[in-house]
C-alpha atoms as a PDB file:
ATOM      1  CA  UNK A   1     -32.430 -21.919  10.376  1.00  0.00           C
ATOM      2  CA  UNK A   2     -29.123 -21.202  10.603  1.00  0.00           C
ATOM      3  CA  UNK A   3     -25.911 -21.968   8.002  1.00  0.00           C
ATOM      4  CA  UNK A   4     -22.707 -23.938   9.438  1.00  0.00           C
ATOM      5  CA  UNK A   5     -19.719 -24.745   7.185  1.00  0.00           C
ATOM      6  CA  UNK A   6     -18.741 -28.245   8.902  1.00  0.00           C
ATOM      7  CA  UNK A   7     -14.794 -29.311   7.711  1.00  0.00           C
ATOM      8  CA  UNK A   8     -14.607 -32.805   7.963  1.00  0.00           C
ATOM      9  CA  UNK A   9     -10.599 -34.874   8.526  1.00  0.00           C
ATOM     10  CA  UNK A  10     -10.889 -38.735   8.709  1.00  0.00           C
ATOM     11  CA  UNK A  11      -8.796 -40.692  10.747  1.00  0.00           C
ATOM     12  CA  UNK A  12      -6.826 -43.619   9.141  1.00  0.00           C
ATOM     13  CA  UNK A  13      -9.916 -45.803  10.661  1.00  0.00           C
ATOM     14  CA  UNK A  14     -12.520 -43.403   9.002  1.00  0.00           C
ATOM     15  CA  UNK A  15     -10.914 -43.277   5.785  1.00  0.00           C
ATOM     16  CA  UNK A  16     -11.159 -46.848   6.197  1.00  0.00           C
ATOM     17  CA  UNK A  17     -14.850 -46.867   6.533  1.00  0.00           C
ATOM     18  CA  UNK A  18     -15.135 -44.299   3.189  1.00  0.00           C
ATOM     19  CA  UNK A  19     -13.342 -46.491   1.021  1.00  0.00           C
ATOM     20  CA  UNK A  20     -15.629 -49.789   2.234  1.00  0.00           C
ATOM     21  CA  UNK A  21     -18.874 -47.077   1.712  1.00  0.00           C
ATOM     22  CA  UNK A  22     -17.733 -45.222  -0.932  1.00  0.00           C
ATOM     23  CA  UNK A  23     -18.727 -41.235  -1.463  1.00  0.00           C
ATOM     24  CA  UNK A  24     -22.445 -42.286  -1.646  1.00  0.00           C
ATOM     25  CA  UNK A  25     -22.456 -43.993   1.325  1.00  0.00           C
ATOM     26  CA  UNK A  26     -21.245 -41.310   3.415  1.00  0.00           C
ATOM     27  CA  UNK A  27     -23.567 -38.627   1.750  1.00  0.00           C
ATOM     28  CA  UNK A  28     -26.356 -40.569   2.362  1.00  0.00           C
ATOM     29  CA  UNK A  29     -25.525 -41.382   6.381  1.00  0.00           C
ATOM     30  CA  UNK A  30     -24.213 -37.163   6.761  1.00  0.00           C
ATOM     31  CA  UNK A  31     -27.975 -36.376   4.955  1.00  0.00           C
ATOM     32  CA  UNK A  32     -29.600 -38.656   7.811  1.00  0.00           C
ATOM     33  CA  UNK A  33     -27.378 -37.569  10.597  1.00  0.00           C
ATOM     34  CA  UNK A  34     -28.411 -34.062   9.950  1.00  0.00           C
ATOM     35  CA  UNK A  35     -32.180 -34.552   9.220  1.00  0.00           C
ATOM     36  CA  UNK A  36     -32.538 -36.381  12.481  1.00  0.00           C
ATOM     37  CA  UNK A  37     -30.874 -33.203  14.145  1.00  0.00           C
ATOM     38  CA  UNK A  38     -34.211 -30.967  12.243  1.00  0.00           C
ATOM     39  CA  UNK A  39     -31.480 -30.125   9.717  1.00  0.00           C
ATOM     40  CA  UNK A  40     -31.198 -30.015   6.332  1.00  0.00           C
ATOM     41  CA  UNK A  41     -27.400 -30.822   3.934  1.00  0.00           C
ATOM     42  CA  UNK A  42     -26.993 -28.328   1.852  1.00  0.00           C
ATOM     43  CA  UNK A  43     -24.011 -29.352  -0.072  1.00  0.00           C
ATOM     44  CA  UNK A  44     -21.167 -32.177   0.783  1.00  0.00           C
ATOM     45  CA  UNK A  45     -17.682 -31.677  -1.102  1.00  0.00           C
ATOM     46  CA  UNK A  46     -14.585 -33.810  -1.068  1.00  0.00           C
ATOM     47  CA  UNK A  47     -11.712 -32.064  -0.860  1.00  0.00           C
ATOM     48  CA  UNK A  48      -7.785 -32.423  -0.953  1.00  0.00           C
ATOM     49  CA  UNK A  49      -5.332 -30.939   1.947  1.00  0.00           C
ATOM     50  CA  UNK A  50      -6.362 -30.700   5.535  1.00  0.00           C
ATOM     51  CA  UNK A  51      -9.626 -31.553   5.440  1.00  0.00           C
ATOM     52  CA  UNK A  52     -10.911 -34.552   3.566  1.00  0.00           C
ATOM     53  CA  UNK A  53     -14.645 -33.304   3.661  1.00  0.00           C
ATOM     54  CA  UNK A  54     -16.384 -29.894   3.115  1.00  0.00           C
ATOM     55  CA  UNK A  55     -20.541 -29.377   4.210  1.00  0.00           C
ATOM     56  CA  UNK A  56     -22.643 -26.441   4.325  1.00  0.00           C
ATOM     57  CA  UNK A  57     -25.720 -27.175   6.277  1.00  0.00           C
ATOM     58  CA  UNK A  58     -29.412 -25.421   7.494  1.00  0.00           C
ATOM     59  CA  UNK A  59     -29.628 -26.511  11.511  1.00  0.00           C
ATOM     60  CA  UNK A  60     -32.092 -25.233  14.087  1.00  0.00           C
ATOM     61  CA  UNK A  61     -29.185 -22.998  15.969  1.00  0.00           C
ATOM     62  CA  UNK A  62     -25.667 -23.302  17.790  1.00  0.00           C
ATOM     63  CA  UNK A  63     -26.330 -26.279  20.024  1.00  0.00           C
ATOM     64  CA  UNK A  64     -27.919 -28.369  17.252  1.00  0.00           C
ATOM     65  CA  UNK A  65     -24.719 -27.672  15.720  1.00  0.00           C
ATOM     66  CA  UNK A  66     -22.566 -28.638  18.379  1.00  0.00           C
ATOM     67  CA  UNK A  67     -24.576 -31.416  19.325  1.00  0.00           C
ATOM     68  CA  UNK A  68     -23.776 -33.045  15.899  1.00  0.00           C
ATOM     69  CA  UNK A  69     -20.023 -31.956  15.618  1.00  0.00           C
ATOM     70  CA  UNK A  70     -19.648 -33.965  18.921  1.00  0.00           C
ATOM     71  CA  UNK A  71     -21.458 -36.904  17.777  1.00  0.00           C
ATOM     72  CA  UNK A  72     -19.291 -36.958  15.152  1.00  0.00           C
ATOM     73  CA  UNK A  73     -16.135 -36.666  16.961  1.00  0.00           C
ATOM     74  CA  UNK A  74     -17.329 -39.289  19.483  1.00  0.00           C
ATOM     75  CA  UNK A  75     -17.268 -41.794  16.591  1.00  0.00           C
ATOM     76  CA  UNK A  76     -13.257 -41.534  16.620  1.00  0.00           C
ATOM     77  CA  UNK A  77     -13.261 -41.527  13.258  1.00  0.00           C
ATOM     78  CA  UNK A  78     -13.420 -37.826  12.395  1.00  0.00           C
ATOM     79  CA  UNK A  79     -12.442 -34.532  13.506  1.00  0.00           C
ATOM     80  CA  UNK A  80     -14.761 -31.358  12.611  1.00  0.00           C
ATOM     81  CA  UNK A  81     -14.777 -27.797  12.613  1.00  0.00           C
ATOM     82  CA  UNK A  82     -17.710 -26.062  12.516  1.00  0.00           C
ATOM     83  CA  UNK A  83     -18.329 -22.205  11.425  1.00  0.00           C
ATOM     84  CA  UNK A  84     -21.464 -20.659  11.972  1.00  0.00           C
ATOM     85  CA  UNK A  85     -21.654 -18.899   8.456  1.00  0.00           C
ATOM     86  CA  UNK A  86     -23.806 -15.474   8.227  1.00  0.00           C
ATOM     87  CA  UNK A  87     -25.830 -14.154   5.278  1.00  0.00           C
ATOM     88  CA  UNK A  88     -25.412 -10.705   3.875  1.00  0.00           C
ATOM     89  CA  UNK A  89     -28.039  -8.808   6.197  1.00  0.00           C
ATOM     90  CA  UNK A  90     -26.694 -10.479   9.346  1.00  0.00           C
ATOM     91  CA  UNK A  91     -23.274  -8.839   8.866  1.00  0.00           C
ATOM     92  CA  UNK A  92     -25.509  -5.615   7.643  1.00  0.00           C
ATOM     93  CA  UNK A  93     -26.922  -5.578  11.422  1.00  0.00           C
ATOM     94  CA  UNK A  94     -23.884  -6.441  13.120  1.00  0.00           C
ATOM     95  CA  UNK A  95     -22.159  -3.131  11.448  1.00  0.00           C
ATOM     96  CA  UNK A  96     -24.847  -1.325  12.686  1.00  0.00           C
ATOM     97  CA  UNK A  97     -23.965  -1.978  16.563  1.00  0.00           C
ATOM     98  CA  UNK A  98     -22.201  -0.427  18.387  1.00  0.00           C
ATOM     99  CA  UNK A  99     -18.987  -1.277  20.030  1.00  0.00           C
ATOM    100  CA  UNK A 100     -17.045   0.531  22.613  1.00  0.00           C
ATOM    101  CA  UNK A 101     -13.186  -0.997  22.430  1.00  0.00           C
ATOM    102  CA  UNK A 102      -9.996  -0.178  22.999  1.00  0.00           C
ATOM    103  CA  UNK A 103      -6.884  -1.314  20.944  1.00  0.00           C
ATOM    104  CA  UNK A 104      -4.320  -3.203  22.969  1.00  0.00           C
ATOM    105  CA  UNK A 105      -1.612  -0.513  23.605  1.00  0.00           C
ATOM    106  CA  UNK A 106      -4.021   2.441  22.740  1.00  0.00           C
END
C-alpha cells in the first residue's frame, strides 16, 4: 500500500452538505469511500485557509488514487489534491539512482 496526502476545498454547495452532516458524517462517508477503493483512512483533519479538509490515506497504488480524487471531484462539491507521500527508505532508494541532467543554461 501506498500513502497519499488528499487536500480537500468544498464548494459553497459542499460546505452546505458538511454543515447538514456535520464532521462525523463526512468521516464516516470519506472512511467508506476509501475502503470500497481496498483503502484504508488513516487520519482526516479539518483545517483553516485553502483547504477545508486534510487526509492521509493507505490505497492499493496511483490509479486507485486517482480513481477516487475524480470521484470526488465529479460530485461538484469538492476540489482535491492528491500527493503521493513516500516513507523514509523510498527517498533512501531514490538517492541511490542515478541521474544524468543538465541544468538549464549549463
Amino acid at each position: 500500500m501506498a500513502k497519499f496526502l488528499i487536500r480537500v476545498g468544498y464548494t459553497a454547495e459542499g460546505l452546505k452538505g458538511l454543515m447538514n452532516e456535520k464532521a462525523a458524517g463526512r468521516t464516516a462517508a470519506v472512511k467508506k469511500a476509501v475502503a470500497s477503493v481496498g483503502g484504508k483512512l488513516d487520519a482526516l483533519y479539518w483545517a483553516l485557509g485553502e483547504d477545508d479538509a486534510i487526509s492521509i490515506v493507505d490505497l492499493p497504488d496511483a490509479e486507485t488514487a486517482a480513481a477516487l480524487g475524480m470521484a470526488l471531484g465529479a460530485s461538484g462539491l469538492v476540489r482535491t489534491r492528491t500527493t503521493r507521500l513516500l516513507t523514509a527508505d523510498e527517498i533512501d532508494v531514490a538517492l541511490g539512482k542515478s541521474v544524468k541532467y543538465r541544468a538549464p543554461g549549463k
